[in-house]
C-alpha atoms as a PDB file:
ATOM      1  CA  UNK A   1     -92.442 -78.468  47.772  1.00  0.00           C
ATOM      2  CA  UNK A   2     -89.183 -80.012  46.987  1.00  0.00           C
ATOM      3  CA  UNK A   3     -87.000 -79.416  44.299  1.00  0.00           C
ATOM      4  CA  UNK A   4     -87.112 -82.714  41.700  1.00  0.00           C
ATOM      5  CA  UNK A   5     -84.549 -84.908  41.936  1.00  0.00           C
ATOM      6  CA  UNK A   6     -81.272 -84.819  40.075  1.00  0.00           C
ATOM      7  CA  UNK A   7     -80.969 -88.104  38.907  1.00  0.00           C
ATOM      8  CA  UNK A   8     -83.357 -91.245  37.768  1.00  0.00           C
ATOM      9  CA  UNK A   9     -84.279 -93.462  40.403  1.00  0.00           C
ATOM     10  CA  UNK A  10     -84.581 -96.579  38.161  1.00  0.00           C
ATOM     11  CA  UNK A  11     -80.950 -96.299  37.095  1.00  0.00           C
ATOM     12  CA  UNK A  12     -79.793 -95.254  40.557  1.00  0.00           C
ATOM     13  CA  UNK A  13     -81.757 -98.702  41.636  1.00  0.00           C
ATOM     14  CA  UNK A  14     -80.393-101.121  39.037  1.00  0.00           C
ATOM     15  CA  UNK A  15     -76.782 -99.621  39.929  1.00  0.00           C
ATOM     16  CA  UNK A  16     -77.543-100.653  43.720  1.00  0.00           C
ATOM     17  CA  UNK A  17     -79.312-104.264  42.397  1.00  0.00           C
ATOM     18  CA  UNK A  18     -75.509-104.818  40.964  1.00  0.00           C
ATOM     19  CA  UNK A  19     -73.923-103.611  43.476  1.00  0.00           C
ATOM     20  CA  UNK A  20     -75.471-106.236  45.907  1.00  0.00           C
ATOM     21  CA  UNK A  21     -75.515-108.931  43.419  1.00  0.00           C
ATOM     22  CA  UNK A  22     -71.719-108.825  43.111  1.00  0.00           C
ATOM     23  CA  UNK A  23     -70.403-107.683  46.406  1.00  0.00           C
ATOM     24  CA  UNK A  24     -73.273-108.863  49.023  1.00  0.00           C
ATOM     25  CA  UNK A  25     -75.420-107.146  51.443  1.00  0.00           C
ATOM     26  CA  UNK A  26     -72.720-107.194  53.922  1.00  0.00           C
ATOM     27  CA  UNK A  27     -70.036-106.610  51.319  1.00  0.00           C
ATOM     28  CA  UNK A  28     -71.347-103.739  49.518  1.00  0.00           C
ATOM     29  CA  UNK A  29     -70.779-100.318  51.385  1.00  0.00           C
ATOM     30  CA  UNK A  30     -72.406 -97.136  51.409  1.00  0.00           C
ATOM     31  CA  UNK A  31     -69.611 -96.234  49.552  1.00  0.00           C
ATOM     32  CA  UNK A  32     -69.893 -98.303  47.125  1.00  0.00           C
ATOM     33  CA  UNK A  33     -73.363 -97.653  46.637  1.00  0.00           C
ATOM     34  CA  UNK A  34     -73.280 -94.366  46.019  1.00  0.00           C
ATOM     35  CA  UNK A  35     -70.356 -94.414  43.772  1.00  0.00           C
ATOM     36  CA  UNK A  36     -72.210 -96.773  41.143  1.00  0.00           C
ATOM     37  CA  UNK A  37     -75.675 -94.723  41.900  1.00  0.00           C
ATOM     38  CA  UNK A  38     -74.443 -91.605  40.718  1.00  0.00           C
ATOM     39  CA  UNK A  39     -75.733 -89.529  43.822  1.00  0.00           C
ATOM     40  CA  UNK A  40     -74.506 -89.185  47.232  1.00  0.00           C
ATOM     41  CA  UNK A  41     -75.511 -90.352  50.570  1.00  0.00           C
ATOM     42  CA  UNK A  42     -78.101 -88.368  51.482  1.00  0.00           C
ATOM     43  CA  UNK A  43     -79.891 -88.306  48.372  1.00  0.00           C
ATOM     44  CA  UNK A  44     -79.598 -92.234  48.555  1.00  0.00           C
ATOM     45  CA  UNK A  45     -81.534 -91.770  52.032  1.00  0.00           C
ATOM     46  CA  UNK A  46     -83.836 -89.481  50.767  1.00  0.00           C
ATOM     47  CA  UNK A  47     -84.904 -91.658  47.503  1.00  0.00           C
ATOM     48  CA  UNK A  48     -84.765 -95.283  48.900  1.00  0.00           C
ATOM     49  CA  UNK A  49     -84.391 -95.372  52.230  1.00  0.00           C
ATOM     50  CA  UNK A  50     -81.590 -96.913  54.313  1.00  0.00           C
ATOM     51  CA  UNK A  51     -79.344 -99.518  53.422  1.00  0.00           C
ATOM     52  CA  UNK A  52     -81.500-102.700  54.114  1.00  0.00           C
ATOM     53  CA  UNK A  53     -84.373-100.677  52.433  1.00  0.00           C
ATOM     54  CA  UNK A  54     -82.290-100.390  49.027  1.00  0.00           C
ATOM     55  CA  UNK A  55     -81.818-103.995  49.235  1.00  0.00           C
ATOM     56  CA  UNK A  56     -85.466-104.810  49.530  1.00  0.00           C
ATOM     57  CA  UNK A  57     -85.804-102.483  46.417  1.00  0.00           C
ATOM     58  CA  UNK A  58     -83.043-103.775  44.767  1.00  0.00           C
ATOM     59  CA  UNK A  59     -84.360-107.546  45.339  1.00  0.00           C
ATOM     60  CA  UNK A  60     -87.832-106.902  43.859  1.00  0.00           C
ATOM     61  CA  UNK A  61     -86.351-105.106  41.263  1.00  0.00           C
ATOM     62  CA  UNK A  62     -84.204-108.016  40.394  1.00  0.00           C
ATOM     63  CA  UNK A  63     -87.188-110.480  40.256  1.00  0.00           C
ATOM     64  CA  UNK A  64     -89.026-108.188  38.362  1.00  0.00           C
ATOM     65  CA  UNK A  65     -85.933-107.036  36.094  1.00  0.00           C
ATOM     66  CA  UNK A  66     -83.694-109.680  35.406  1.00  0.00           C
ATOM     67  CA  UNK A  67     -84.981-112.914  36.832  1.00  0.00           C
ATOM     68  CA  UNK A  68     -88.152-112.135  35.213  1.00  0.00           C
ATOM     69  CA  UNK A  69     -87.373-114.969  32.711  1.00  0.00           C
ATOM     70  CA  UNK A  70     -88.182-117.847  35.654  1.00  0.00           C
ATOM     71  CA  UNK A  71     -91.909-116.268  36.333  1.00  0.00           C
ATOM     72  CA  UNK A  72     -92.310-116.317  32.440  1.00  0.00           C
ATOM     73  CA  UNK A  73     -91.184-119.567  32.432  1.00  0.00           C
ATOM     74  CA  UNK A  74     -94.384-120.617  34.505  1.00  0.00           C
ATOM     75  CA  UNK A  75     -96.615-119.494  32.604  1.00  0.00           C
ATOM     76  CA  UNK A  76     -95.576-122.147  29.251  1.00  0.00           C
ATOM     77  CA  UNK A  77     -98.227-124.319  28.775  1.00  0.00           C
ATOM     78  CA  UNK A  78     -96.784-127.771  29.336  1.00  0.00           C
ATOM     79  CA  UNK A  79     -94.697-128.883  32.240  1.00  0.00           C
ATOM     80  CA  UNK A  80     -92.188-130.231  29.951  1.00  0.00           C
ATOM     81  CA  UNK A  81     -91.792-126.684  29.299  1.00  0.00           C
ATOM     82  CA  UNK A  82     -91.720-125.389  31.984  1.00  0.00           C
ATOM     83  CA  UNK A  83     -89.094-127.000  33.215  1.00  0.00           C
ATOM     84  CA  UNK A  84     -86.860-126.798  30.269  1.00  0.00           C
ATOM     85  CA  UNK A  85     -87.308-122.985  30.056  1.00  0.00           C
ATOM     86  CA  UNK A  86     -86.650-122.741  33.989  1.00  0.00           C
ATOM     87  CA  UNK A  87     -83.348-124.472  33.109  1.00  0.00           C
ATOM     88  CA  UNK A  88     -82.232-123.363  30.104  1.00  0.00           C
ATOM     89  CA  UNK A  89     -83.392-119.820  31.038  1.00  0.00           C
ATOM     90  CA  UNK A  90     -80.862-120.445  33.641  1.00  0.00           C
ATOM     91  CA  UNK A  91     -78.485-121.028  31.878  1.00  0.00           C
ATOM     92  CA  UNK A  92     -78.708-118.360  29.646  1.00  0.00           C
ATOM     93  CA  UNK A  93     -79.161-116.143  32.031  1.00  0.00           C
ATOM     94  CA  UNK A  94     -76.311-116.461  34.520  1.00  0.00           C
ATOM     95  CA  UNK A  95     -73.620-116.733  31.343  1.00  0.00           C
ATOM     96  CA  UNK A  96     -74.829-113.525  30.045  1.00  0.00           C
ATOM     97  CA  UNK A  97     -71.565-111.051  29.862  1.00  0.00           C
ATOM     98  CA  UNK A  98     -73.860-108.094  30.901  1.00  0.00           C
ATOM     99  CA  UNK A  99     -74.668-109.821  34.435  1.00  0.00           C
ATOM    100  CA  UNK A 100     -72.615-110.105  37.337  1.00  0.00           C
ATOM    101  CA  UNK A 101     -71.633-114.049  37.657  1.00  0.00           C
ATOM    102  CA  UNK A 102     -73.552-115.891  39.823  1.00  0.00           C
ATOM    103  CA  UNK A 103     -77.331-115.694  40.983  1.00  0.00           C
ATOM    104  CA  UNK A 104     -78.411-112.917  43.058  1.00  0.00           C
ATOM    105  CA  UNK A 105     -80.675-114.964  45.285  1.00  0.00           C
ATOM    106  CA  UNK A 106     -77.750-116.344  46.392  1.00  0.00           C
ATOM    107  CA  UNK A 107     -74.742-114.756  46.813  1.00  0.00           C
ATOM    108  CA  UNK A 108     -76.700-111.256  48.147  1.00  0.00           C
ATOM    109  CA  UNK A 109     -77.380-112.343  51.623  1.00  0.00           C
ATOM    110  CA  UNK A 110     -77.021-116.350  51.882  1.00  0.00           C
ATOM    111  CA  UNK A 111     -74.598-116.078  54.958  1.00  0.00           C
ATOM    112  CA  UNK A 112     -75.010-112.867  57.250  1.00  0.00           C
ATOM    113  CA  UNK A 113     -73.585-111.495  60.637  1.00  0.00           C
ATOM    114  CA  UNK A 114     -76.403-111.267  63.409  1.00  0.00           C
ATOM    115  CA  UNK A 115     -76.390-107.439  62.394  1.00  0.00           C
ATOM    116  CA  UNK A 116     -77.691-108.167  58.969  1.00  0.00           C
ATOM    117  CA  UNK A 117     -80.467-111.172  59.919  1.00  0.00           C
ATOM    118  CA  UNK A 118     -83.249-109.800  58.961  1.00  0.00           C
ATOM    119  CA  UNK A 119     -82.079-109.234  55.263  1.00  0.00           C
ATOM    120  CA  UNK A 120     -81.122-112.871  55.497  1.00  0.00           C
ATOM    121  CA  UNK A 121     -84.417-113.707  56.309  1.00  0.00           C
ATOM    122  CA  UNK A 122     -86.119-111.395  53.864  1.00  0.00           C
ATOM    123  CA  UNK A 123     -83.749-113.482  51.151  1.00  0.00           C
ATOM    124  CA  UNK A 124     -85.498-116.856  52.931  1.00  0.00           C
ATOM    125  CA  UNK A 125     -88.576-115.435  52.072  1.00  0.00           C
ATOM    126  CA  UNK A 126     -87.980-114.254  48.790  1.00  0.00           C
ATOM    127  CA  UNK A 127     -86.641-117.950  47.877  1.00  0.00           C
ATOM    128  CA  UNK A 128     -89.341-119.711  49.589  1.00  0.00           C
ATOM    129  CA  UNK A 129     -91.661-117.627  47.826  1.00  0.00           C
ATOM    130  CA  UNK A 130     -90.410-119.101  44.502  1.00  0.00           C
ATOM    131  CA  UNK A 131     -90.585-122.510  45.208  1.00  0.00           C
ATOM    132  CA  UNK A 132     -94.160-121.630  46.248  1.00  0.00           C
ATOM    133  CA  UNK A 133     -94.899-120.535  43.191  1.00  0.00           C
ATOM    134  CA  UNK A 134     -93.352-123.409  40.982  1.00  0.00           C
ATOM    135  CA  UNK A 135     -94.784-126.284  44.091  1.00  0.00           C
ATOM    136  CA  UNK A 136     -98.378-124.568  42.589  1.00  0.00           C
ATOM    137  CA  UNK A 137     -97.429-124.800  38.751  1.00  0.00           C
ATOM    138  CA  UNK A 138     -96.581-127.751  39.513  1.00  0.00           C
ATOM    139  CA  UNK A 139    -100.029-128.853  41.399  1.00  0.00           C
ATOM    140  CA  UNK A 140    -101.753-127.627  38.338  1.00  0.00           C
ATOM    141  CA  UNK A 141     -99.769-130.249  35.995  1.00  0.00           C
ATOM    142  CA  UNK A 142    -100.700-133.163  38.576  1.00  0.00           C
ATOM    143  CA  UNK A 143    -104.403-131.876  37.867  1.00  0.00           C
ATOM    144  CA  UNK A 144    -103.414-131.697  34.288  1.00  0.00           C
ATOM    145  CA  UNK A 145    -102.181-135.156  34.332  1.00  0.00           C
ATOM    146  CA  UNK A 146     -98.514-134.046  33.673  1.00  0.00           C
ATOM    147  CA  UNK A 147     -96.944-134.949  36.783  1.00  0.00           C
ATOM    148  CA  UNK A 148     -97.099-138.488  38.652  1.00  0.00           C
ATOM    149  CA  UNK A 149     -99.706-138.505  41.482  1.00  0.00           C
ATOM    150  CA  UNK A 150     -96.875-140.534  43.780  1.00  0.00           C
ATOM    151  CA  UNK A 151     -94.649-137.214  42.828  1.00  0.00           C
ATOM    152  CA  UNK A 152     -94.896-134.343  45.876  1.00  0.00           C
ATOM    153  CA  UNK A 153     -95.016-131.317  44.079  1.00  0.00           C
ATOM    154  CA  UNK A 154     -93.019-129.270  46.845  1.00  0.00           C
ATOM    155  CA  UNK A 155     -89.980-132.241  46.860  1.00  0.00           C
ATOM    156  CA  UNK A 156     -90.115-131.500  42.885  1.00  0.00           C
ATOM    157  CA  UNK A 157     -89.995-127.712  43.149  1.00  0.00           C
ATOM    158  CA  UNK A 158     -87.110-127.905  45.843  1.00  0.00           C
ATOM    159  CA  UNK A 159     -85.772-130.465  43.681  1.00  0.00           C
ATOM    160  CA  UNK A 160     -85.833-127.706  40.633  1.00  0.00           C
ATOM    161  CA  UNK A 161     -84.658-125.157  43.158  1.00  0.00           C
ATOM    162  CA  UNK A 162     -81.688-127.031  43.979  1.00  0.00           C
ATOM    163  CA  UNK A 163     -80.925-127.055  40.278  1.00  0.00           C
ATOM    164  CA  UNK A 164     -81.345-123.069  39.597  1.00  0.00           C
ATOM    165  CA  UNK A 165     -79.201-122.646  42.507  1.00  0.00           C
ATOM    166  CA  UNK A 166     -76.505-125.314  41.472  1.00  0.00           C
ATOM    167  CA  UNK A 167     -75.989-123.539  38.036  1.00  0.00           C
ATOM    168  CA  UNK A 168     -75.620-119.846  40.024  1.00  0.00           C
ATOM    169  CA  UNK A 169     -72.957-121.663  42.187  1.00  0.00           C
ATOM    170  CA  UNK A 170     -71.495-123.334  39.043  1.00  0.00           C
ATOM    171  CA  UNK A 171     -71.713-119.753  36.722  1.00  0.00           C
ATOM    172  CA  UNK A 172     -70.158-118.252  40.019  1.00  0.00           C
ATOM    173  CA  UNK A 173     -67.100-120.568  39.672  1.00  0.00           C
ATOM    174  CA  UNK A 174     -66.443-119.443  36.116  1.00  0.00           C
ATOM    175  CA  UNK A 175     -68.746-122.358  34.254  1.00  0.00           C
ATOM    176  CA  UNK A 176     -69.573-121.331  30.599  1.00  0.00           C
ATOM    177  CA  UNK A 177     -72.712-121.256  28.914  1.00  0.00           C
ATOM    178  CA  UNK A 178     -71.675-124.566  27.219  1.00  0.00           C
ATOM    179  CA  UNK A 179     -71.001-126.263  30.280  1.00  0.00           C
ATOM    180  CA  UNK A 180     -74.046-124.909  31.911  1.00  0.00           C
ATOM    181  CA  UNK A 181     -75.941-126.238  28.940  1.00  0.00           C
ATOM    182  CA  UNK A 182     -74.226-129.267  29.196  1.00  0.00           C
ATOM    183  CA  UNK A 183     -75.667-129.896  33.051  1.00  0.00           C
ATOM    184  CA  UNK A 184     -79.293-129.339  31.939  1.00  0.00           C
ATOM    185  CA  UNK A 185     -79.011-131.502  29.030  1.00  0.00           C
ATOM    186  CA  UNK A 186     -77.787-134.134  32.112  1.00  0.00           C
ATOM    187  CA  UNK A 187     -80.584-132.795  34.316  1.00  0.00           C
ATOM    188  CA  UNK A 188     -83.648-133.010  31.348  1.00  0.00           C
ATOM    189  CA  UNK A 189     -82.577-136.161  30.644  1.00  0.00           C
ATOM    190  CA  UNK A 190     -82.333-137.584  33.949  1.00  0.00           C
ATOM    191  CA  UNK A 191     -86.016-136.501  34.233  1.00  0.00           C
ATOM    192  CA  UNK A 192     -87.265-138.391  30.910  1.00  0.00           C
ATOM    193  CA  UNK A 193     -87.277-134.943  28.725  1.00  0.00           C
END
């Protein structure tokens, strides 16, 4: 049997989650990992794996930690809401101080060397399997009678994507949480809400 370990793995996890949100996949080192984990290399191995493995960890932990806010979004009743809690959620989220700037989604692995492919892929996935999940909330409001027949709900929830995205670009280039604000107010209105 083997001796417990000397540190918590959820803090250890949401130190590597930052870690990759600010520097990259490709950016972040071992080094740095470890650092901002608290534990050394080895113990990193032994607890989550290699490298690309703590990224997979650190990516569901980030949809299940801190982006939480856009499945909780999909669940409001009305597609009105929906939508405006998607964006403003947004908004909110990526000009909170205690964040790194930007959206993780994004800058973690958008553009990799051929050495780090498949964790650009994984991110594919992990992007295309939002937008699957908003194209079917936003099926269930065509049902409803919420959405335009003549609207395609997967052009609308790329449509929405491209918006989330946007504001992680814009919060990345130093946009406040006013002007943020100010570019869903745009967006809402632009879509008759």
């Amino acid at each position: 049997m083997g001796r417990p370990r000397g540190f918590d793995e959820d803090t250890a996890l949401d130190a590597a989650m930052r870690v990759f949100w600010e520097k990259s996949y490709e950016g972040a080192t071992l080094s740095d990992l470890t650092d901002a984990m608290g534990i050394n290399r080895s113990s990193m191995y032994a607890a989550f794996g290699d490298k690309e493995a703590l990224f997979r960890l650190a990516t569901t932990r980030y949809a299940n930690g801190p982006a939480a806010y856009l499945r909780e979004a999909l669940e409001k009743p009305t597609l009105r809401e929906v939508i405006e809690s998607t964006l403003r959620g947004t908004a909110d989220f990526l000009s909170n101080p205690d964040n790194p700037r930007g959206c993780f989604s994004v800058q973690a692995a958008l553009a990799c060397g051929t050495d780090a492919e498949s964790v650009k892929q994984a991110m594919i996935e992990f992007r295309k399997h939002g937008d699957a999940a908003v194209k079917r909330r936003l099926q269930q409001a065509q049902r409803d009678g919420e959405l335009e027949t003549g609207v395609n709900p997967a052009d609308f929830s790329r449509y929405l994507g491209t918006l989330v995205q946007g504001l992680g670009i814009q919060a990345a280039n130093g946009a406040t949480k006013a002007e943020l604000h100010r570019v869903v107010d745009l967006a809402l209105r632009h879509m008759g809400y």
